[in-house]
Protein backbone atom coordinates (compact mmCIF):
# COMPACT_ATOMS: atom_id res chain seq x y z
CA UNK A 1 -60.27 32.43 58.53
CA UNK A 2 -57.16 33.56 56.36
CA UNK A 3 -55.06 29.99 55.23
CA UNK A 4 -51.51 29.50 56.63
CA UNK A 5 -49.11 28.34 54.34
CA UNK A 6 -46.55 26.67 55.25
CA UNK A 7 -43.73 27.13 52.22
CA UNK A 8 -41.91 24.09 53.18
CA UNK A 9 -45.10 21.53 52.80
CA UNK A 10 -47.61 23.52 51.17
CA UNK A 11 -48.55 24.39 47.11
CA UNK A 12 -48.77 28.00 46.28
CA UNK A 13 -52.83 28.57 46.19
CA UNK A 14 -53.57 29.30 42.71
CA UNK A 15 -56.05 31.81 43.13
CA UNK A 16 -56.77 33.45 39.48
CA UNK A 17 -60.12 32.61 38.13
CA UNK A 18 -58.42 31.84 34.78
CA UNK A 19 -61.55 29.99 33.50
CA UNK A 20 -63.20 33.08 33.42
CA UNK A 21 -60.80 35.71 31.66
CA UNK A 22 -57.16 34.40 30.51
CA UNK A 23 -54.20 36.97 30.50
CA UNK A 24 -52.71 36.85 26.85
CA UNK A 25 -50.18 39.53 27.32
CA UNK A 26 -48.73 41.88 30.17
CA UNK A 27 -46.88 45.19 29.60
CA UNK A 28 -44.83 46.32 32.83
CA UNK A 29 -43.54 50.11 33.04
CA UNK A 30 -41.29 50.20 36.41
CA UNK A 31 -39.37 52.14 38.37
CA UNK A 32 -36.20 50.90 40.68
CA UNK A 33 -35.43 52.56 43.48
CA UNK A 34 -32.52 51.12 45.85
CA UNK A 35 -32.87 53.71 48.37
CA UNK A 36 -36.43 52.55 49.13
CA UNK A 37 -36.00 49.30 48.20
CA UNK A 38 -38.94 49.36 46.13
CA UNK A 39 -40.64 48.73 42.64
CA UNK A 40 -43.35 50.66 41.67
CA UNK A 41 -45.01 51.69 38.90
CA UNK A 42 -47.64 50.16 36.63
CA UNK A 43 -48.77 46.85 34.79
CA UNK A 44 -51.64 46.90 31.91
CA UNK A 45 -53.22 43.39 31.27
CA UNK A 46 -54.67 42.41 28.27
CA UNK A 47 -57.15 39.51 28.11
CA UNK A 48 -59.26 36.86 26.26
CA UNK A 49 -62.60 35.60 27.95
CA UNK A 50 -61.46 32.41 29.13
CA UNK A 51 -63.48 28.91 28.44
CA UNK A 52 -65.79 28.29 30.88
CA UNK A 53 -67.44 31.25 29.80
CA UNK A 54 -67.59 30.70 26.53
CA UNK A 55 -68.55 27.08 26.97
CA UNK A 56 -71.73 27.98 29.25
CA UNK A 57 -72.20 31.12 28.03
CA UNK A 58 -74.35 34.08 29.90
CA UNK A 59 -77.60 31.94 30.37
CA UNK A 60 -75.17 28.76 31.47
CA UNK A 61 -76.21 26.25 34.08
CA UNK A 62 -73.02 24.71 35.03
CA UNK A 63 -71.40 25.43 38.61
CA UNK A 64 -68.26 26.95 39.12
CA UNK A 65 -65.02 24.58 39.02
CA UNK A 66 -63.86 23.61 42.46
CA UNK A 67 -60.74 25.12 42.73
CA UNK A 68 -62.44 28.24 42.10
CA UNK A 69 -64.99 27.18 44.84
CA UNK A 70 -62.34 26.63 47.48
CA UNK A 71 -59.59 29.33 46.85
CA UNK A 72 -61.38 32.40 45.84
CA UNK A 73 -63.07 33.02 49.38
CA UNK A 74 -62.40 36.41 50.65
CA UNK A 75 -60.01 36.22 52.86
CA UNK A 76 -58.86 39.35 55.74
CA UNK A 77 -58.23 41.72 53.07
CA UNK A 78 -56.47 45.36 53.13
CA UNK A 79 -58.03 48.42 52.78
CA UNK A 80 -59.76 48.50 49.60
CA UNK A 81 -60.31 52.10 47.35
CA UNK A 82 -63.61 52.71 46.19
CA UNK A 83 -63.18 55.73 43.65
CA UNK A 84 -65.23 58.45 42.84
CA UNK A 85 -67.95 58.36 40.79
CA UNK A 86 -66.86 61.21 38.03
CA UNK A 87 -63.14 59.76 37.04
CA UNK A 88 -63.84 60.12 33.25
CA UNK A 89 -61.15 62.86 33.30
CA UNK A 90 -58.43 60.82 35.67
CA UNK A 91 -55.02 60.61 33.71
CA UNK A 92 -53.28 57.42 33.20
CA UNK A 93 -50.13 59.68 34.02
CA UNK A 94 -51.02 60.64 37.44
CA UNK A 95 -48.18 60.81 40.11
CA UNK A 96 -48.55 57.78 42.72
CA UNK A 97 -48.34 60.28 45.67
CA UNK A 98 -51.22 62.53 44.06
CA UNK A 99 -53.40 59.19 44.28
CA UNK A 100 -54.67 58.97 47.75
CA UNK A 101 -57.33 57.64 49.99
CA UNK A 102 -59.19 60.84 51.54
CA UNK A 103 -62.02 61.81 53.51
CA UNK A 104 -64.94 59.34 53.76
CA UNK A 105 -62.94 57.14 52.39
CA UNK A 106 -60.20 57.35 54.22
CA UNK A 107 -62.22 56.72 57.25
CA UNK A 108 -63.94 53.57 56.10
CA UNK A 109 -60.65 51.38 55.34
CA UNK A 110 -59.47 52.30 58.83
CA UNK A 111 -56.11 51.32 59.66
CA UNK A 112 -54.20 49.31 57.31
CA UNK A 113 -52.93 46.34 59.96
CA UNK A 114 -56.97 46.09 60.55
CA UNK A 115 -58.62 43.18 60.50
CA UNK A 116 -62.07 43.58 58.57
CA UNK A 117 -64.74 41.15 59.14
CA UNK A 118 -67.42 43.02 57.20
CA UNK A 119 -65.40 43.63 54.61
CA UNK A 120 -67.74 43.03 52.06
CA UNK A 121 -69.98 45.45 53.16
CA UNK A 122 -67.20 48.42 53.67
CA UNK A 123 -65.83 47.60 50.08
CA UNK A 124 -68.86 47.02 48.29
CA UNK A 125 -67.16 43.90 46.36
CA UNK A 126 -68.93 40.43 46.78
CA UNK A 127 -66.77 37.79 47.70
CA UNK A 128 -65.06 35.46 45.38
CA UNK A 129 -67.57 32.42 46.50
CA UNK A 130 -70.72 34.42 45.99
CA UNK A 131 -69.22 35.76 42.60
CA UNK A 132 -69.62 31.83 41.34
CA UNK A 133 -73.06 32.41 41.09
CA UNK A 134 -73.11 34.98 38.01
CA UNK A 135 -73.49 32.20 35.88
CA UNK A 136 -76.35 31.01 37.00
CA UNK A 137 -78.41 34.04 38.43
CA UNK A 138 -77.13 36.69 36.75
CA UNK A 139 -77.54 39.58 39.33
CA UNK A 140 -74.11 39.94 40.65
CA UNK A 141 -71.08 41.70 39.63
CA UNK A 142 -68.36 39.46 37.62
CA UNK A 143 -65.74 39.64 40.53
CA UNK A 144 -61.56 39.05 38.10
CA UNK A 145 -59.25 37.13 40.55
CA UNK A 146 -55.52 37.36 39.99
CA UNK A 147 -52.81 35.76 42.11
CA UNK A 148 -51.01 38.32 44.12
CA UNK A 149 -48.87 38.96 47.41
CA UNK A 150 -46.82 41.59 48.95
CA UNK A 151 -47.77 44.03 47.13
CA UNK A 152 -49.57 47.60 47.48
CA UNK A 153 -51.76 48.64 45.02
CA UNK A 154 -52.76 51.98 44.60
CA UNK A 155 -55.42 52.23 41.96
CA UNK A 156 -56.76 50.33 38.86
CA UNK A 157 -58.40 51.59 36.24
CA UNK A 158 -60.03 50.44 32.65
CA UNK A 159 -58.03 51.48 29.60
CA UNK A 160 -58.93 53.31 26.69
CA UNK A 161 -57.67 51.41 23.74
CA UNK A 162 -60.02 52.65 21.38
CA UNK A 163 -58.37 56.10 21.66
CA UNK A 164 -55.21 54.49 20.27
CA UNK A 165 -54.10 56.39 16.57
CA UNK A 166 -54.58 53.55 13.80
CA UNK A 167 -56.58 51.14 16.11
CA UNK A 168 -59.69 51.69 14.21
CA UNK A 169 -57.91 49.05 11.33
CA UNK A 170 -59.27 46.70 14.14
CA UNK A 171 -62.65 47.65 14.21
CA UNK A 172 -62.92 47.20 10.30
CA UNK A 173 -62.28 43.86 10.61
CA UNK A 174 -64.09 42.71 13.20
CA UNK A 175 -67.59 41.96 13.06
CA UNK A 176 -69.47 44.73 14.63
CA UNK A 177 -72.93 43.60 15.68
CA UNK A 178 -75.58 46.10 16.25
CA UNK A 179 -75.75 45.10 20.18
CA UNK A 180 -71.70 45.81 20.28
CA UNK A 181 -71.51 48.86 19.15
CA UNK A 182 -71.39 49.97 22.82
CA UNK A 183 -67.98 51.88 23.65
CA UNK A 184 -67.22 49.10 26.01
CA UNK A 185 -67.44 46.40 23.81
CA UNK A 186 -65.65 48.18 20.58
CA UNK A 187 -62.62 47.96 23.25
CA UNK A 188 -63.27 44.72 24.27
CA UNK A 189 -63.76 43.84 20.21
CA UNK A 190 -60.41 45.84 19.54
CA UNK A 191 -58.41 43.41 22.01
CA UNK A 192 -59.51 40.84 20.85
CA UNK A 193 -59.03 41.59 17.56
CA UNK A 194 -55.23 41.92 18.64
CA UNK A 195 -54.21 39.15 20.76
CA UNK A 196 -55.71 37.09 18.17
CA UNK A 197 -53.58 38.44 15.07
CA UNK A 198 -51.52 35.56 13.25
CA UNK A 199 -47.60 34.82 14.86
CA UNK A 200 -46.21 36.32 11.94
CA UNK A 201 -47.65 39.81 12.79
CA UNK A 202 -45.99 40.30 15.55
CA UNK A 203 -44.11 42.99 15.82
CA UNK A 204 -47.61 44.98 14.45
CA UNK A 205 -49.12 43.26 17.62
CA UNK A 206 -46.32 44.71 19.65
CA UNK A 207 -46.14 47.75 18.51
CA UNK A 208 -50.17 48.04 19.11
CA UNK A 209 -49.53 46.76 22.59
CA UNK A 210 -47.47 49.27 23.31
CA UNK A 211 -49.42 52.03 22.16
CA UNK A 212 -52.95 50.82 23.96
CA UNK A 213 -50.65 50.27 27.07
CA UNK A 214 -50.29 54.00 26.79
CA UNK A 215 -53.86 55.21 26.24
CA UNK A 216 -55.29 57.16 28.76
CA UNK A 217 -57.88 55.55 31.37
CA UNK A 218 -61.34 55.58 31.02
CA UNK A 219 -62.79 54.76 34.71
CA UNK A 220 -61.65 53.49 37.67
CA UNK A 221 -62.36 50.02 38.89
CA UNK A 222 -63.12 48.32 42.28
CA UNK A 223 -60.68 46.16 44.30
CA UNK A 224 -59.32 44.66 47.10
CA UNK A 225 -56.24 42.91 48.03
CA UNK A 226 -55.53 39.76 50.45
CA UNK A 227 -52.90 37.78 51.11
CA UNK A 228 -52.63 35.42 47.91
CA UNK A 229 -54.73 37.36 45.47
CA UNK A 230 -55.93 41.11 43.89
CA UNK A 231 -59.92 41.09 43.22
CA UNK A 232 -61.79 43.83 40.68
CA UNK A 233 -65.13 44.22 39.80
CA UNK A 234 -66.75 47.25 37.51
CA UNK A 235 -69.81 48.46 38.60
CA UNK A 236 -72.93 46.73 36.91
CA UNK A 237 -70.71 44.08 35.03
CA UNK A 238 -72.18 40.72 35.23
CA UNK A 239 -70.14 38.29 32.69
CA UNK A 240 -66.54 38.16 31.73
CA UNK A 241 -66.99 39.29 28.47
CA UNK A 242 -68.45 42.50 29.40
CA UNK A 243 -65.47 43.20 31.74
CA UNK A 244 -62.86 45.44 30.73
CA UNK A 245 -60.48 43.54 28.33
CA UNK A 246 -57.93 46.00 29.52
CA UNK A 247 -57.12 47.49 32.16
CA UNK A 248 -54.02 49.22 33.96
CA UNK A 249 -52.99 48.39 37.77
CA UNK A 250 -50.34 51.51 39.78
CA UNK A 251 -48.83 49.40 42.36
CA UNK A 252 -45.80 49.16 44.47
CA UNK A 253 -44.05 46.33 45.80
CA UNK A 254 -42.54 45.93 49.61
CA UNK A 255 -39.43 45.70 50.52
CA UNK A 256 -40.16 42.25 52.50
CA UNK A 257 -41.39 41.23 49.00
CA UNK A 258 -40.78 37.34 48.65
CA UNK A 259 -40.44 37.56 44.65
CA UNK A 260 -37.19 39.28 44.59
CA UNK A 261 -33.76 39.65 46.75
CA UNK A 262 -32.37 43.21 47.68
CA UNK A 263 -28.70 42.38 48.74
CA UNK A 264 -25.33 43.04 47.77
CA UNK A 265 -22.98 41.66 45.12
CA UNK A 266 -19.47 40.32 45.45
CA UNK A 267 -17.83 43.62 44.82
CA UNK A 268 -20.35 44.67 47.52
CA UNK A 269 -22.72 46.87 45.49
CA UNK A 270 -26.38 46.80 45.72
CA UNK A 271 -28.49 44.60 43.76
CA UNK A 272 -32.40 43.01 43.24
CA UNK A 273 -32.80 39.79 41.46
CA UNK A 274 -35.68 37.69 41.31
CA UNK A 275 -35.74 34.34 43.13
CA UNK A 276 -38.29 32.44 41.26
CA UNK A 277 -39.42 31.14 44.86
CA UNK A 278 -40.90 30.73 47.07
CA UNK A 279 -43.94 32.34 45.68
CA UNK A 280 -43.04 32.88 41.93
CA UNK A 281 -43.38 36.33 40.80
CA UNK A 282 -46.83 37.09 42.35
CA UNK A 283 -44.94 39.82 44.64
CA UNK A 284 -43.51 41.71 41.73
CA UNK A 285 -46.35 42.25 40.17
CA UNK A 286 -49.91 40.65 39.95
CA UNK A 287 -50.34 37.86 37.51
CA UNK A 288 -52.14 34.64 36.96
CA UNK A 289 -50.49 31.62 37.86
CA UNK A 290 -52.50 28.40 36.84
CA UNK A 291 -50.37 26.15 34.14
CA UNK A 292 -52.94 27.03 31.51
CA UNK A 293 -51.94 30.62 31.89
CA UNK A 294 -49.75 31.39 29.30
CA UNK A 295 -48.51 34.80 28.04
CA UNK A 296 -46.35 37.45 26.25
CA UNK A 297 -44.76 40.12 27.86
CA UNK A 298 -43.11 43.60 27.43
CA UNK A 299 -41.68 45.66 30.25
CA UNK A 300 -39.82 48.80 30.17
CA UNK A 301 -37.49 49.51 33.43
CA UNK A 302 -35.70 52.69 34.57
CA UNK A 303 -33.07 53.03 36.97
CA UNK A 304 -30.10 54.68 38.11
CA UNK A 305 -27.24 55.11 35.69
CA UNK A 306 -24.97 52.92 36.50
CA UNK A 307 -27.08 50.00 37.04
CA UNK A 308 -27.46 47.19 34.24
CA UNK A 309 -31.55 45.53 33.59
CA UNK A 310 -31.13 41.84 32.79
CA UNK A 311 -34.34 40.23 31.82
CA UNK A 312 -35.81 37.39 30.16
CA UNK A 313 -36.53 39.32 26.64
CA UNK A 314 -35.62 37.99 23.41
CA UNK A 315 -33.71 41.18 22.45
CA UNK A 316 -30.91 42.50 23.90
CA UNK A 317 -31.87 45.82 25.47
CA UNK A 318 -29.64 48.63 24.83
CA UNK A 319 -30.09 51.73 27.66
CA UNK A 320 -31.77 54.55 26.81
CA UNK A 321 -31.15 58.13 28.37
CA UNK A 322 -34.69 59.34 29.40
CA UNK A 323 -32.87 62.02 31.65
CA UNK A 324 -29.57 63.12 33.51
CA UNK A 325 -28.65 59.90 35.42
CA UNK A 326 -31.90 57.77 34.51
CA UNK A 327 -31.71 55.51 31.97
CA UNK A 328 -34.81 52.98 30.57
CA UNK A 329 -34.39 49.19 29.26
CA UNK A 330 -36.96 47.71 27.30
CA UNK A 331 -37.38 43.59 26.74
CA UNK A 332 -39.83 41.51 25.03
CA UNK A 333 -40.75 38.32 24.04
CA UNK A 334 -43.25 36.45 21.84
CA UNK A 335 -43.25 33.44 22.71
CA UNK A 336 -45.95 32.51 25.84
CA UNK A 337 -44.76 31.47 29.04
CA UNK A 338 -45.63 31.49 32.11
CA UNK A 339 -45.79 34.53 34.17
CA UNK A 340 -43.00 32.30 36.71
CA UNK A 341 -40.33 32.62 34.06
CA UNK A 342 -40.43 36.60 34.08
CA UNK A 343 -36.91 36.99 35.41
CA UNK A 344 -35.15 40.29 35.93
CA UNK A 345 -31.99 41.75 37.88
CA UNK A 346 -30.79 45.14 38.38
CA UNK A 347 -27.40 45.83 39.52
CA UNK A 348 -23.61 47.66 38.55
CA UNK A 349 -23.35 44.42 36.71
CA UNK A 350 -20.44 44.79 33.32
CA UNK A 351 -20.29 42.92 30.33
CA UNK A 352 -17.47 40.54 29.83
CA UNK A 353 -16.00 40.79 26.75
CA UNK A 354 -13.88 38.86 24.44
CA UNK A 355 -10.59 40.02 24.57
CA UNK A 356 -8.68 36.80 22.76
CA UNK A 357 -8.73 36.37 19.56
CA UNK A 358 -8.11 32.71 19.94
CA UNK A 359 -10.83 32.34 22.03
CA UNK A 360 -12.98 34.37 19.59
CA UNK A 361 -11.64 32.07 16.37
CA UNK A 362 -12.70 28.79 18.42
CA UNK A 363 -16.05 30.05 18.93
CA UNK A 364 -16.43 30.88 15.30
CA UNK A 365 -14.50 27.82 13.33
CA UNK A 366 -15.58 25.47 16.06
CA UNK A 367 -11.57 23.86 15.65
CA UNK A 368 -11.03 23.30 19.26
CA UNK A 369 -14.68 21.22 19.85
CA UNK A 370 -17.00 19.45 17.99
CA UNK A 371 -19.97 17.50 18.20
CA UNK A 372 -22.18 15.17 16.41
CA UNK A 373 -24.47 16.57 13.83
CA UNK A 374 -28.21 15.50 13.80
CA UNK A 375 -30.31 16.32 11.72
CA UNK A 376 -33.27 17.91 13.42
CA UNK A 377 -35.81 18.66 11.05
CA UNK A 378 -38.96 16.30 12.35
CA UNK A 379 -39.22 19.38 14.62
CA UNK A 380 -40.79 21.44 12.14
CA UNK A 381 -43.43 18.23 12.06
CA UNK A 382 -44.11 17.46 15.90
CA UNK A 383 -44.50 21.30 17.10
CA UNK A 384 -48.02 21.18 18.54
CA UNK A 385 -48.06 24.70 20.66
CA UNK A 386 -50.18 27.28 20.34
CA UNK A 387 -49.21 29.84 17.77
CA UNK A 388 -45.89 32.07 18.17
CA UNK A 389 -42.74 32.72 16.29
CA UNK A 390 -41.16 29.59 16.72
CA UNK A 391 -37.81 28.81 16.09
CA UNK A 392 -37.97 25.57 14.70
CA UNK A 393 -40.07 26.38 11.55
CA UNK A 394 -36.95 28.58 10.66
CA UNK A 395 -34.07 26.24 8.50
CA UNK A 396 -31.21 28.93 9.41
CA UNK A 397 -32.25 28.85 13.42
CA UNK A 398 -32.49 24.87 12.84
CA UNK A 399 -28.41 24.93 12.10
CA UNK A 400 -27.57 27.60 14.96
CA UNK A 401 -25.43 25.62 17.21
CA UNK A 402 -24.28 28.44 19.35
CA UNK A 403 -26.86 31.26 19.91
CA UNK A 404 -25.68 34.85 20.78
CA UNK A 405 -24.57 35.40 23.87
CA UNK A 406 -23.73 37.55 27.29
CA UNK A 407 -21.95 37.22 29.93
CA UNK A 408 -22.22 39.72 32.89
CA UNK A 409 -20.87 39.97 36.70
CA UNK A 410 -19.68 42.11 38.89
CA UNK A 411 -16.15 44.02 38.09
CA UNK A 412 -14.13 41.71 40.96
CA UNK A 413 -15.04 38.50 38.57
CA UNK A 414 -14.50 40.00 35.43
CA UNK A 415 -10.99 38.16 34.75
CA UNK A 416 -12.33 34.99 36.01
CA UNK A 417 -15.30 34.70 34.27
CA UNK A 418 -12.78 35.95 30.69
CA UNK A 419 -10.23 33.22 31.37
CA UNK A 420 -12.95 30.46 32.03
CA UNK A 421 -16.73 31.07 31.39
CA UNK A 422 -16.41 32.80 28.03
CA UNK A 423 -14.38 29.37 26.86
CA UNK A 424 -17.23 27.14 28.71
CA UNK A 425 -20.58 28.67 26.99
CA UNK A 426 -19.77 27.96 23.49
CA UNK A 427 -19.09 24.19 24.60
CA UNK A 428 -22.10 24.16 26.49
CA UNK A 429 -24.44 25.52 23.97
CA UNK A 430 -23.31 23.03 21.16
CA UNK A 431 -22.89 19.97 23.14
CA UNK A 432 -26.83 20.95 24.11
CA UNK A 433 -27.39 21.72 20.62
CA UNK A 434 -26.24 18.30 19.37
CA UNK A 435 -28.24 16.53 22.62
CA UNK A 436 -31.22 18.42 21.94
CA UNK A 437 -31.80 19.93 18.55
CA UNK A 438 -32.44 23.30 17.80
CA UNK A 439 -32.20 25.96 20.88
CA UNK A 440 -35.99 27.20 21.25
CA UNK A 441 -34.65 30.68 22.20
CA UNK A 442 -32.75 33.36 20.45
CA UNK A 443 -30.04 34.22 22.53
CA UNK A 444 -28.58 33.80 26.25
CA UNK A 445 -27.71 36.24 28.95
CA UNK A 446 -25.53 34.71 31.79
CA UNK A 447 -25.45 36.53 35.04
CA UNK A 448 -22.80 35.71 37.93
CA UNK A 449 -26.05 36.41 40.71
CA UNK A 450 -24.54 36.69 44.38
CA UNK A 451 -23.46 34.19 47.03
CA UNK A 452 -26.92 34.17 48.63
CA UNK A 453 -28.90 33.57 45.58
CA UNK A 454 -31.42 30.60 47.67
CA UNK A 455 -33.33 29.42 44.86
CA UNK A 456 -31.39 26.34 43.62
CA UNK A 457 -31.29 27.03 40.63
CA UNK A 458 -35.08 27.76 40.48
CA UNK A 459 -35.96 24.01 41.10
């Protein structure tokens, strides 16, 4: 039987087998459309085999954890796509309308509202519960769990990273073993070999990302989908670290989506935001959600010209013209995070600029405010994260008491938010500054979201 949840009383189930394989970076490429109310497009994951597997290793004799026992039961799941056999030549490129369900196939998932009690036999995927026995028998498929909801995927498919120009610098330095030298585990070896570069390569690990995110596919992959959670399996794959270390995911999300808000701003122009509840982002795209799930992101979104993509990037995008009336925004960041703090809107949103130049001399002098000075350098001592770009191992961030800025609303606030907000986020960033030390991020975009916005303040 399929769990209720009740938002009001109930934890999100945290469905992702994160002991098993551990997301280290997304890359999002989406499109918004307002007619439709919809996000679609695609999402390549790139992971590390997580530590239960490498603690027990393939011959291991250890059971599976219990929150993996009790949440990763197959649950009434949607129709699931079981691709053809020959898919060698299937472009990463293809058109989401050109990717169907046909045939055979088409008659097996039924209809979509269906409820399928032998769904494990019609999909040919073991359930999550039987899949915690690979560890100890060995004969059954690794089965990848990732926290998902309200969304439709449409196909997902391994990627070929070691078709990537340059990647072969990656193979050089890895240790090749005679058993390895399998085309499967040369990619596997070349992501690794990349999520694992040193923080101050990081922009060469981007720029990598980026290109492996764009390599073609190189076989599709089993799954299904159920309420809380998107399962895959490949064919004859027993152990996490013979899974595909990369792989790509075409999906759509619903209109009904719970992750983000399709509604109107105060001039009374259309807008999406994310909520950050009730159920995180898990219904904008699919994700793994335990706390010891931490990653970096990239995402590249087009939309309408017109329209303004906020995000939660470290750099502030500039649009780019792909075509007439589309434009693209890219973000980043470096630091890992959870997948809950990917935040984006989309909407006629316009910059509020400075226009005084006594309110532009206070910012810079600091004459009409002032706070303590502390010095904050044990920072650079106590820092005990993992590995990133951090901010407080650089002296000139260390004495940055009012990061770059934005402020953006919609054009019936823009006076407002000139006469008072620009004045107030200067104040508030040093008097934090002082409070707290040096600001862990590079810069701050401030949105004016709509009267509706329910998430209080993403408590």
């Amino acid at each position: 039987m399929e769990t209720q949840l009740d938002p009001v009383k109930d934890d999100l189930p945290l469905m992702a087998n994160t002991s098993y394989m551990l997301v280290k970076h997304y890359i999002l490429d989406l499109d918004v459309d307002f007619k439709s109310k919809v996000i679609e497009g695609s999402i390549v994951l790139f992971f590390e085999t997580g530590s239960q597997h490498v603690k027990t290793g393939r011959a291991g004799k250890e059971r599976c954890q219990s929150q993996f026992d009790e949440t990763c039961k197959m649950e009434a799941s949607e129709p699931c796509h079981i691709p053809m056999i020959n898919v060698s030549t299937c472009s990463s490129k293809m058109e989401y309308n050109d990717f169907a369900v046909s045939g055979k196939e088409e008659e097996a998932t039924s209809d979509e509202n269906s409820n399928h009690s032998n769904n494990e036999q019609a999909s040919g995927i073991s359930s999550s519960k039987d899949c915690c026995d690979i560890e100890n028998h060995g004969n059954k498929d690794f089965l990848l769990v990732l926290d998902c909801c309200d969304l439709s995927v449409l196909k997902v498919e391994e990627v070929d990273v070691a078709a990537v120009s340059g990647i072969e610098k990656f193979t050089r330095s890895a240790k090749i073993t005679g058993v390895s030298k399998k085309l499967e585990n040369l990619r596997n070896q070349i992501v690794h070999e990349l999520v694992t570069l040193p923080a101050d390569r990081w922009k060469e690990q981007l720029h990598y990302f980026t290109h492996c995110s764009q390599a073609p596919g190189c076989g599709e992959l089993l799954f299904s989908t159920s309420t809380w959670s998107l399962e895959i399996r490949k064919l004859g794959i027993q152990t996490p670290a013979d899974f595909p270390h990369a792989i790509r995911i075409w999906y759509k999300t619903k209109p009904e989506g719970r992750s983000v808000t399709w509604t109107t701003d105060q001039s009374g122009r259309p807008c999406v935001y994310t909520m950050g509840s009730p159920i995180n982002n898990r219904a904008l795209f699919p994700c793994q959600e335990p706390p010891i799930a931490l990653s970096t992101w990239q995402a590249s979104v087009r939309t309408a010209a017109g329209f303004v993509v906020l995000m939660s990037g470290e750099n502030s995008a500039e649009p780019v013209q792909l075509r007439e009336g589309i434009l693209s925004w890219y973000y980043y960041v470096s630091m890992p995070m959870p997948a809950s703090t990917f935040t984006i809107a989309v909407g006629c949103w316009q910059e509020v600029k400075q226009q005084s130049f006594k309110q532009t001399a206070a910012i810079e002098t600091n004459t009409e405010f002032s706070w303590p000075q502390t010095d904050f350098r044990w920072h650079e001592e106590i820092c005990g994260h993992v590995e990133y770009p951090c901010r407080f191992q650089n002296p000139a961030a260390r004495l940055q008491a009012v990061i770059p800025y934005r402020v953006f609303a919609p054009w019936c606030l823009m006076e407002s938010c000139e006469e008072y907000l620009l004045q107030l986020i200067p104040q508030c960033l040093s008097a934090a500054y002082a409070t707290l030390g040096t600001h862990p991020f590079s810069r701050l975009d401030v949105l004016i979201v709509p009267s509706n916005f329910s998430s209080l303040g993403m408590a």
